[in-house]
Protein backbone atom coordinates (compact mmCIF):
# COMPACT_ATOMS: atom_id res chain seq x y z
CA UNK A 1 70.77 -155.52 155.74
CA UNK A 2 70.01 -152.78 153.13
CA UNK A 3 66.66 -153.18 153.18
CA UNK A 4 64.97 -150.30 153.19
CA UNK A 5 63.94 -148.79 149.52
CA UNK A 6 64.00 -144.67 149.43
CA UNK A 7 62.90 -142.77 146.44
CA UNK A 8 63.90 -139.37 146.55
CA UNK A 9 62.29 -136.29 144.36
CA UNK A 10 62.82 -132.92 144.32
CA UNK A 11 62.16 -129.51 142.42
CA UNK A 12 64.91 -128.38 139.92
CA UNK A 13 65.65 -125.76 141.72
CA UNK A 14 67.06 -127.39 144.91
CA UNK A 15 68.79 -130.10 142.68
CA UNK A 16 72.64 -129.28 142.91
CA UNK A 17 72.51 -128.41 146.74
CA UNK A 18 70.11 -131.47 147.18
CA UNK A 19 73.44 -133.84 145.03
CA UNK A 20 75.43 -131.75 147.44
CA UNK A 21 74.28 -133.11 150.52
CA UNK A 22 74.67 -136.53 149.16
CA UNK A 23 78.04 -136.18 148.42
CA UNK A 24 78.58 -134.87 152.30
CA UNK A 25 77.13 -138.20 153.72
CA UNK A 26 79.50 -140.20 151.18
CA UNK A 27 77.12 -140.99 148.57
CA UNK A 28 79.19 -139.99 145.49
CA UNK A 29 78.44 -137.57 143.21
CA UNK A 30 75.03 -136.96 140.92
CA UNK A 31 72.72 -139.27 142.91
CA UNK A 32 68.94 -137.29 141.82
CA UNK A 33 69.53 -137.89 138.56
CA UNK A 34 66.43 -139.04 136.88
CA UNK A 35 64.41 -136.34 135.15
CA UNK A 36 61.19 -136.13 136.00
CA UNK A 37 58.36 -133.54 135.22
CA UNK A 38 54.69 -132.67 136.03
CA UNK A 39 51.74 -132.54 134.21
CA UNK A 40 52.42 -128.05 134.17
CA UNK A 41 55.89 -129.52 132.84
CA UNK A 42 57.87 -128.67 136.26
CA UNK A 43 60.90 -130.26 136.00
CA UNK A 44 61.85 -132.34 139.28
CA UNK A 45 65.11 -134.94 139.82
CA UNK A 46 64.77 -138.07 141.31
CA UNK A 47 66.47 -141.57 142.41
CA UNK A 48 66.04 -144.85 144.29
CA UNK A 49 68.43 -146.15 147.02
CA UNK A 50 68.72 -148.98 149.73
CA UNK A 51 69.62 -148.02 152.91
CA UNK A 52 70.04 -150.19 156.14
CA UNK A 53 67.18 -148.40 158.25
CA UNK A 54 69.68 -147.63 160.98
CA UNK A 55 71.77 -145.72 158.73
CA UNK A 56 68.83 -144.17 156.97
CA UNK A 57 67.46 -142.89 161.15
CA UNK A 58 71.06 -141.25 161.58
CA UNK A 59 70.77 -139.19 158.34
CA UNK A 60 67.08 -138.28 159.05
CA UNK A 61 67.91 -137.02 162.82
CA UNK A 62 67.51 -133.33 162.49
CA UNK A 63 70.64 -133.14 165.29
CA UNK A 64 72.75 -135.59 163.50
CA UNK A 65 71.97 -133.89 160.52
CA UNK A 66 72.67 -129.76 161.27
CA UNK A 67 76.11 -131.63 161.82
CA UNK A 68 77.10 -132.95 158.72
CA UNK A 69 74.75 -130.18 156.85
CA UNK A 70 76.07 -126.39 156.05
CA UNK A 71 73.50 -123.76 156.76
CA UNK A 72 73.53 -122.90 153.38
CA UNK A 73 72.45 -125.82 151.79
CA UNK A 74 69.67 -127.28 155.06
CA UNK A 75 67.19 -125.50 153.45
CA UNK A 76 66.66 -127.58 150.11
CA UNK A 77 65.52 -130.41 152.47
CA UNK A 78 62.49 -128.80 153.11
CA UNK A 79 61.69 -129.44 149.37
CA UNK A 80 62.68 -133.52 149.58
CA UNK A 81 60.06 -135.78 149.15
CA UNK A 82 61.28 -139.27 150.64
CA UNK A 83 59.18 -142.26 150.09
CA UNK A 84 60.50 -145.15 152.43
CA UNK A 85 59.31 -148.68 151.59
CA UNK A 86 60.50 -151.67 154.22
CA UNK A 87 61.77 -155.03 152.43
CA UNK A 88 59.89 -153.45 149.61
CA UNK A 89 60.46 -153.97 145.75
CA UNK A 90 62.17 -150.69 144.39
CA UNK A 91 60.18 -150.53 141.55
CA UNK A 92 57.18 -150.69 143.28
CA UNK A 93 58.21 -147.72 145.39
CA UNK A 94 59.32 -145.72 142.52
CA UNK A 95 56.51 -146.01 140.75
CA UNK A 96 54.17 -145.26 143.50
CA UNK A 97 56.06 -142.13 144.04
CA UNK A 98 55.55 -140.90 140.80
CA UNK A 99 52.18 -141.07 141.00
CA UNK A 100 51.69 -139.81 143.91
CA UNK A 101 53.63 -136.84 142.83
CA UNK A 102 51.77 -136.43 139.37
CA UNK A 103 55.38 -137.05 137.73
CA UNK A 104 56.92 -138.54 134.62
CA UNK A 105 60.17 -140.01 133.65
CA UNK A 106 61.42 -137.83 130.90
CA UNK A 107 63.23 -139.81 128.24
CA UNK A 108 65.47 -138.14 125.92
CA UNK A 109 65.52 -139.15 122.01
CA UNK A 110 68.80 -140.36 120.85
CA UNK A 111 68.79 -140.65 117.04
């Protein structure tokens, strides 16, 4: 059962190898994609996913992970802030993380 809400945040800078290691556990491509920034006006990236909590112990076992995870890019997941929330509501969690992080969603203006 997916039931296991994950917010994930992290600092611009870590972004595209962050998306990259998605894409390496079969997650597609993009997956931080909200922009979010601080009250300094850091920009960070975030999103919300469900994960069945056995899957989501594989991909957070450092020795399962150094597997599927180039050197290169292992890094970047010391900048990952994960908050996990158990048969949770998602919005819940996602807000929670935001203010716990002292972040914003950024909306763009379309005219």
């Amino acid at each position: 059962m997916f039931n296991l809400s994950v917010v994930n945040i992290i600092p611009d800078a870590h972004k595209d190898a962050i998306n990259q290691i998605a894409e390496l556990y079969g997650c597609g491509e993009n997956n931080v994609s909200v922009k979010l920034i601080d009250s300094s006006g850091e920009i960070y990236w975030g999103c919300h996913s469900w994960w069945k909590p056995e899957h989501y112990a594989i991909f957070s076992d450092d020795e399962l992970r150094a597997q599927v995870v180039p050197a290169e890019l292992a890094p970047a997941l010391e900048h990952l802030y994960e908050r996990l929330m158990l048969d949770g509501d998602a919005q819940e969690n996602w807000q929670a993380a935001l203010a716990l992080n002292g972040l914003s969603e950024v909306r763009e203006e379309t005219e």
